[in-house]
N, C-alpha and C. Protein backbone atom coordinates (compact mmCIF):
# COMPACT_ATOMS: atom_id res chain seq x y z
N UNK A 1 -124.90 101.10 141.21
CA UNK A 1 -123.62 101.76 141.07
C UNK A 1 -123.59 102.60 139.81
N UNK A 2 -124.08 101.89 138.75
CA UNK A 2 -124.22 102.91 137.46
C UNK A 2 -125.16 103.88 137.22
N UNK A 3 -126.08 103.95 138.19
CA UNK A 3 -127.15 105.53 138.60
C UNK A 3 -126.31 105.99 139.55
N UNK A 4 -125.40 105.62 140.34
CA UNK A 4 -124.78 106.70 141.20
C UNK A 4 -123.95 107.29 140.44
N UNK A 5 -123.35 106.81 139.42
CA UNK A 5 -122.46 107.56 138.70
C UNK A 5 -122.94 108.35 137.50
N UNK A 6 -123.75 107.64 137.20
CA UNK A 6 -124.60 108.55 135.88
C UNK A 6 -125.20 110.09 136.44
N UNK A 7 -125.95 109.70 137.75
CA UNK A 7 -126.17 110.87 138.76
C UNK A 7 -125.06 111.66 138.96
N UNK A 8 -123.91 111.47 139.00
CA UNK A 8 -122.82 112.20 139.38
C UNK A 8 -122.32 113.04 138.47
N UNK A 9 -122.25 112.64 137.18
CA UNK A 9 -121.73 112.74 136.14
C UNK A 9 -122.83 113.72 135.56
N UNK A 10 -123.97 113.58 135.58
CA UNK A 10 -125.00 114.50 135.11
C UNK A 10 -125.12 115.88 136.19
N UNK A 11 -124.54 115.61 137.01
CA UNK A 11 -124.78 116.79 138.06
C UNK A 11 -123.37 117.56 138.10
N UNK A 12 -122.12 116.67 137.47
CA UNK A 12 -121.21 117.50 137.17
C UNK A 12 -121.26 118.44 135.52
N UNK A 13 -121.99 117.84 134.80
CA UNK A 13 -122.39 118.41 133.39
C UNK A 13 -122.95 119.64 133.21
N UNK A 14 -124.38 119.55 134.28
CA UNK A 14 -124.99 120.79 134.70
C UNK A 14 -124.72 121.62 135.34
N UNK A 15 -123.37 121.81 136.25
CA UNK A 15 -122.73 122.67 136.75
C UNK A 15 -122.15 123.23 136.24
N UNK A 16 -120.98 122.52 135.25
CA UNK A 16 -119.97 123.04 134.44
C UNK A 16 -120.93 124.22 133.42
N UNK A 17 -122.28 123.81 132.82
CA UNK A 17 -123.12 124.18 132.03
C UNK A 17 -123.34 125.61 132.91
N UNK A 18 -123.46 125.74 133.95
CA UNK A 18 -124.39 127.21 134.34
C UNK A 18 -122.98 127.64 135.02
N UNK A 19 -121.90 126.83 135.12
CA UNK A 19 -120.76 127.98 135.46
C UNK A 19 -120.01 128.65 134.27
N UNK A 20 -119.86 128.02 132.98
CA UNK A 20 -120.13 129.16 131.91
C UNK A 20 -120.88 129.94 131.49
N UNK A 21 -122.24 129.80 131.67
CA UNK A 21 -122.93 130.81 131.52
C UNK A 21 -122.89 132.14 132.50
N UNK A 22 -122.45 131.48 134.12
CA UNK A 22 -122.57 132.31 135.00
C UNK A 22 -121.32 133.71 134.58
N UNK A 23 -119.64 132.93 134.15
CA UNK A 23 -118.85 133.25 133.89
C UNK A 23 -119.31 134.57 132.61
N UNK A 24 -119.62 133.60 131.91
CA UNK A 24 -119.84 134.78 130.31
C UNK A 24 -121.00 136.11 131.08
N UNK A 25 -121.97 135.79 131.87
CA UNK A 25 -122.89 137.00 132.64
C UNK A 25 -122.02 137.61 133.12
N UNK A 26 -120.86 137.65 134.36
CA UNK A 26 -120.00 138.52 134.87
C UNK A 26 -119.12 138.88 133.94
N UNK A 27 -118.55 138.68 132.99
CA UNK A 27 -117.70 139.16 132.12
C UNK A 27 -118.28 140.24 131.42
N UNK A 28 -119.64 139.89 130.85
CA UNK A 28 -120.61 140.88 129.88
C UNK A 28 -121.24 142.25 131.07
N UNK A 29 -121.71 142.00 131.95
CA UNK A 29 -122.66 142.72 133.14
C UNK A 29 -121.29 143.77 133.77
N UNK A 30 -120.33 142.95 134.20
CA UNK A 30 -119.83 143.88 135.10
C UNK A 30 -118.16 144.14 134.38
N UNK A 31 -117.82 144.21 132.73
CA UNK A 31 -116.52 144.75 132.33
C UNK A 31 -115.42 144.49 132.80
N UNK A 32 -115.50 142.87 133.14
CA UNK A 32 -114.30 142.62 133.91
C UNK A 32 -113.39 142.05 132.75
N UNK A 33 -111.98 142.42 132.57
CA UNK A 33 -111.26 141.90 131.59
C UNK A 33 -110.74 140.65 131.92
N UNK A 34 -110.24 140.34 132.88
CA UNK A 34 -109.84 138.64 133.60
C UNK A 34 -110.23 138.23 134.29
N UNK A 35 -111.14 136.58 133.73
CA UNK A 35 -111.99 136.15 134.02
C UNK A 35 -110.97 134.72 135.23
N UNK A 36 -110.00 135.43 135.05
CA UNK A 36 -109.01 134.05 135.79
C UNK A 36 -109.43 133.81 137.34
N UNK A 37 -109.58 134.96 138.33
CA UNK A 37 -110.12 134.91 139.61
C UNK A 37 -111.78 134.39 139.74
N UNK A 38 -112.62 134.72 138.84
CA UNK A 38 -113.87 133.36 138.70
C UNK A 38 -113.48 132.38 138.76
N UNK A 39 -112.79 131.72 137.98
CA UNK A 39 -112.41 130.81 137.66
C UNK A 39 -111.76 129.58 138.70
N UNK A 40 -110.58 130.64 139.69
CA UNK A 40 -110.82 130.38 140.75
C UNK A 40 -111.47 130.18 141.83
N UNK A 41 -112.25 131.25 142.12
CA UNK A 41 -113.38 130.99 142.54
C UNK A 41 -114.23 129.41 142.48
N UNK A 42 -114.31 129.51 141.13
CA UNK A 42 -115.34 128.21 140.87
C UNK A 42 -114.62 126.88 141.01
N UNK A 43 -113.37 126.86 141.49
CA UNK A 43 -112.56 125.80 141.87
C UNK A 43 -112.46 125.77 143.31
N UNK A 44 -112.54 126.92 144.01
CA UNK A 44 -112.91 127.34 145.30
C UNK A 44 -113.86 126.51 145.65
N UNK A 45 -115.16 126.99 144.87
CA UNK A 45 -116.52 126.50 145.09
C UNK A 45 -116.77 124.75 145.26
N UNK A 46 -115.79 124.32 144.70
CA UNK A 46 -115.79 122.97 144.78
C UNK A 46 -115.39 122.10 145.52
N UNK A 47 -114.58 122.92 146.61
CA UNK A 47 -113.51 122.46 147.18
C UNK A 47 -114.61 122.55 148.59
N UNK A 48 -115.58 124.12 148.13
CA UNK A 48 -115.77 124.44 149.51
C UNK A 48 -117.07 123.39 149.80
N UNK A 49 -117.80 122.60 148.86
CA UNK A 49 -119.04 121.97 149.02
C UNK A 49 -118.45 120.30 149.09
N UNK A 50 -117.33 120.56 149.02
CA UNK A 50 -116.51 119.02 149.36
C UNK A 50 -115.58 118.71 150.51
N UNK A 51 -116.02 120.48 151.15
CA UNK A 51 -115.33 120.40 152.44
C UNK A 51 -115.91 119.62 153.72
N UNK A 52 -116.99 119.48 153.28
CA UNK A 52 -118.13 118.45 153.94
C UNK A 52 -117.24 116.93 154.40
N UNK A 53 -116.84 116.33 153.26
CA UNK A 53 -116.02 115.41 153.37
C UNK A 53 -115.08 115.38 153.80
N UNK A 54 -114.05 116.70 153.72
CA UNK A 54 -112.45 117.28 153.32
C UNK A 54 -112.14 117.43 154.44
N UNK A 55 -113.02 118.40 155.37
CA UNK A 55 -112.22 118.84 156.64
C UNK A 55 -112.31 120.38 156.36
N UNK A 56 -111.93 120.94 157.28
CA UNK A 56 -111.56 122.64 157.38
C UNK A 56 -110.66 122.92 156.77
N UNK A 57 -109.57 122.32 157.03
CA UNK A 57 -107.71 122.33 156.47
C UNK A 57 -108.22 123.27 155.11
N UNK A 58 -108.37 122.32 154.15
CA UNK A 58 -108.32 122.17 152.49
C UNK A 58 -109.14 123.58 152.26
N UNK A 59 -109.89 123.98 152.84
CA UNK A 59 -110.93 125.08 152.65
C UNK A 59 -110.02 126.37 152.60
N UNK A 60 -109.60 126.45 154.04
CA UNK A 60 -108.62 127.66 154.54
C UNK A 60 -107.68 127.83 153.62
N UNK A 61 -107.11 126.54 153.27
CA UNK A 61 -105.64 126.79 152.48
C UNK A 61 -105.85 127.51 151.18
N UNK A 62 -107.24 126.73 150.42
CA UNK A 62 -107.30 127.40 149.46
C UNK A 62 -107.85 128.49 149.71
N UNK A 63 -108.77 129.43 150.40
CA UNK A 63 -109.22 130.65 150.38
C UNK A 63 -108.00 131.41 150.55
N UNK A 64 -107.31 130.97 151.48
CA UNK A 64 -106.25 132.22 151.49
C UNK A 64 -104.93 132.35 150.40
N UNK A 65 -105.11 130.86 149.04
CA UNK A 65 -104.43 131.03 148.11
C UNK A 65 -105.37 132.42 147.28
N UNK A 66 -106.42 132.33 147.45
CA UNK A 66 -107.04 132.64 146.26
C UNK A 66 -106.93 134.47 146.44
N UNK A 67 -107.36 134.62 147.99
CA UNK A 67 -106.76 136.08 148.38
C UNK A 67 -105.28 136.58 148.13
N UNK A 68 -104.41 135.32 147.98
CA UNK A 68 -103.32 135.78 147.86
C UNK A 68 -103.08 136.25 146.27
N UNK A 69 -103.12 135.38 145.88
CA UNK A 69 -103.52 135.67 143.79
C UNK A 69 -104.36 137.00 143.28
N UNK A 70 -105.09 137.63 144.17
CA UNK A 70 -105.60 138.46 144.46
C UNK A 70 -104.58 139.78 144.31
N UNK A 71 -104.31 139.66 145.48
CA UNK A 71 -103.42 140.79 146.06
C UNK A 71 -102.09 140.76 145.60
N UNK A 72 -101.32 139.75 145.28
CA UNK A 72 -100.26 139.72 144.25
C UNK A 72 -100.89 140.23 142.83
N UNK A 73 -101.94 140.21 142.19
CA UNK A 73 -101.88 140.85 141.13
C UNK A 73 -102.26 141.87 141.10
N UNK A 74 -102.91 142.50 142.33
CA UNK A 74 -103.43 143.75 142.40
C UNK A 74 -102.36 144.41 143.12
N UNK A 75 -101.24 144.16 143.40
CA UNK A 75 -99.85 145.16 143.98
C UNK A 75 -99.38 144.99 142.09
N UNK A 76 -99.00 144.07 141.52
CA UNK A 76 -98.73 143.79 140.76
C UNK A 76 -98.98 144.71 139.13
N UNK A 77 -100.45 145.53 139.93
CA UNK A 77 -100.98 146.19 138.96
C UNK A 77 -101.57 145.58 137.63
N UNK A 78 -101.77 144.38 138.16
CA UNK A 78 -102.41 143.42 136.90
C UNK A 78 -104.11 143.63 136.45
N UNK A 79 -104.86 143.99 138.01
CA UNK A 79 -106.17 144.37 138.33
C UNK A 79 -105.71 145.66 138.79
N UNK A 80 -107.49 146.46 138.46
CA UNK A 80 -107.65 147.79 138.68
C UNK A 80 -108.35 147.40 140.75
N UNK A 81 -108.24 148.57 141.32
CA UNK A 81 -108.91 148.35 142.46
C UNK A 81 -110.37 148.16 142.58
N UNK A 82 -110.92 148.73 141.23
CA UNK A 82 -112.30 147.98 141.05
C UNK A 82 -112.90 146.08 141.06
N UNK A 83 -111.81 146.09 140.29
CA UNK A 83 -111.55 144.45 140.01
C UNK A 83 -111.73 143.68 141.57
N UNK A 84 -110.15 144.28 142.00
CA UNK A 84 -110.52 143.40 143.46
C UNK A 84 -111.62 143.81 144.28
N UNK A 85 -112.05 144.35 144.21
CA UNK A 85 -113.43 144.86 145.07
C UNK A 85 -114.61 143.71 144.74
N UNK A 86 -114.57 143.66 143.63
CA UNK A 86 -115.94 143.17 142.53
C UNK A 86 -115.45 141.65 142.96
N UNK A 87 -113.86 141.34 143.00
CA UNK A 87 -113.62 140.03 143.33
C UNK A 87 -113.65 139.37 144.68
N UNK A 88 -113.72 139.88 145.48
CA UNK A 88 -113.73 139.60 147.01
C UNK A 88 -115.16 139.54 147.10
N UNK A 89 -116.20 141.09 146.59
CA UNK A 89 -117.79 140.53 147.05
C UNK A 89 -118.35 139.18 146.26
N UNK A 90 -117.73 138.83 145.18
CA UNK A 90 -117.88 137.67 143.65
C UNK A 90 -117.85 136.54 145.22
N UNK A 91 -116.46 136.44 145.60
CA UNK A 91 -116.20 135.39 146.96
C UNK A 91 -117.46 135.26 147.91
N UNK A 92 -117.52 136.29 148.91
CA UNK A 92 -118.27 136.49 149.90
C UNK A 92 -119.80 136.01 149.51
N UNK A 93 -119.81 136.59 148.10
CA UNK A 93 -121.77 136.16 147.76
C UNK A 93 -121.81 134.31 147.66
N UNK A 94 -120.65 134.08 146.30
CA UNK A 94 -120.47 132.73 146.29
C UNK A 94 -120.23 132.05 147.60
N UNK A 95 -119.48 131.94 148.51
CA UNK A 95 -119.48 131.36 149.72
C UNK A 95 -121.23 131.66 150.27
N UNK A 96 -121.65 132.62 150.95
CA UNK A 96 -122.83 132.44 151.56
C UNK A 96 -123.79 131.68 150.67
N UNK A 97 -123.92 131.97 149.04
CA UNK A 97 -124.74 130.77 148.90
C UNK A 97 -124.54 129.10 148.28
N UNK A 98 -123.57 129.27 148.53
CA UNK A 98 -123.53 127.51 148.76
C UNK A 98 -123.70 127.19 150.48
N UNK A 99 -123.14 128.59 151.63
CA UNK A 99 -123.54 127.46 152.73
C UNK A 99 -125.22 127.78 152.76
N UNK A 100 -126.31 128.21 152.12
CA UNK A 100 -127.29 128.27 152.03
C UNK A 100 -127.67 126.66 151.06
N UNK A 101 -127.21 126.73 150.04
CA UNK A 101 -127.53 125.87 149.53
C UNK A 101 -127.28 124.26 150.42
N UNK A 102 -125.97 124.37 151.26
CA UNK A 102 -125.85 122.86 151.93
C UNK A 102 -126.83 122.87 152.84
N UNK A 103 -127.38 124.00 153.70
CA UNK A 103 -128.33 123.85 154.71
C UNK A 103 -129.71 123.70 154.19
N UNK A 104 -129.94 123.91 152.82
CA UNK A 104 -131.61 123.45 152.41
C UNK A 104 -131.19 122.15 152.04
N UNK A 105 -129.83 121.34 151.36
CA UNK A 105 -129.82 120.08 151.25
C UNK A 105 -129.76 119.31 152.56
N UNK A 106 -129.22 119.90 153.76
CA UNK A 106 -129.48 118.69 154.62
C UNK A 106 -130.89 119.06 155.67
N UNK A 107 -131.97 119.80 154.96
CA UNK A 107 -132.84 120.23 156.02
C UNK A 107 -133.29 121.17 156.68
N UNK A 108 -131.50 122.05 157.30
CA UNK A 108 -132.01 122.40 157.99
C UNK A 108 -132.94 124.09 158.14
N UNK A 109 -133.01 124.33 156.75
CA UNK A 109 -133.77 125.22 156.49
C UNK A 109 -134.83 124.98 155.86
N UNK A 110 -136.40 125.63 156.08
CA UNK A 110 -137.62 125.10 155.45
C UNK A 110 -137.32 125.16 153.77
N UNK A 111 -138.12 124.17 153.41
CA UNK A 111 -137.94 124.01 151.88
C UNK A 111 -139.06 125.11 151.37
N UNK A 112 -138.23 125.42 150.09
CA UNK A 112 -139.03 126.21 149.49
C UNK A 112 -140.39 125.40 148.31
């Protein structure tokens, strides 16, 4: 029980670890001034590799919060139309590779 959690706990450490770094790379690389929709995103991301457990429900609800936060700040004039552009493909890439990543964890793609 205390390697399942130590395991857990170390695999939540190292995530948090390369999702700031990932964060500070898109901020520096691509001139984005609010880093708040990553951010989401990466709460997205968590939700969406725990949707395994979760169900569909929890997935949907939040993607279409996160489009909505989106588009309320971009009517809002909070983001430039660059922003949301850069933020929707930020989505689309992050989604395809985690469901890449769940299909090399359960198999069903050859290991590299």
């Amino acid at each position: 029980m205390d390697l399942l959690f130590g395991l857990i706990f170390l695999f939540l450490i190292i995530s948090g670890i390369f999702s700031f770094f990932e964060i500070a790379f898109i901020r520096i690389f691509f001139k984005i001034k609010s880093t708040k929709y990553i951010k989401l995103l990466k709460i997205l991301e968590i939700f969406f590799f725990l949707m395994i457990f979760l169900g569909k429900i929890l997935f949907i609800a939040l993607t279409f919060l996160y489009f909505l936060v989106l588009i309320s700040d971009f009517k809002k004039k909070i983001i430039s139309r660059e922003e949301l552009i850069v933020n929707i493909l930020f989505y689309f890439t992050d989604i395809l590779l985690i469901i890449f990543t769940i299909l090399l964890i359960l198999g069903n793609l050859p290991s590299i």
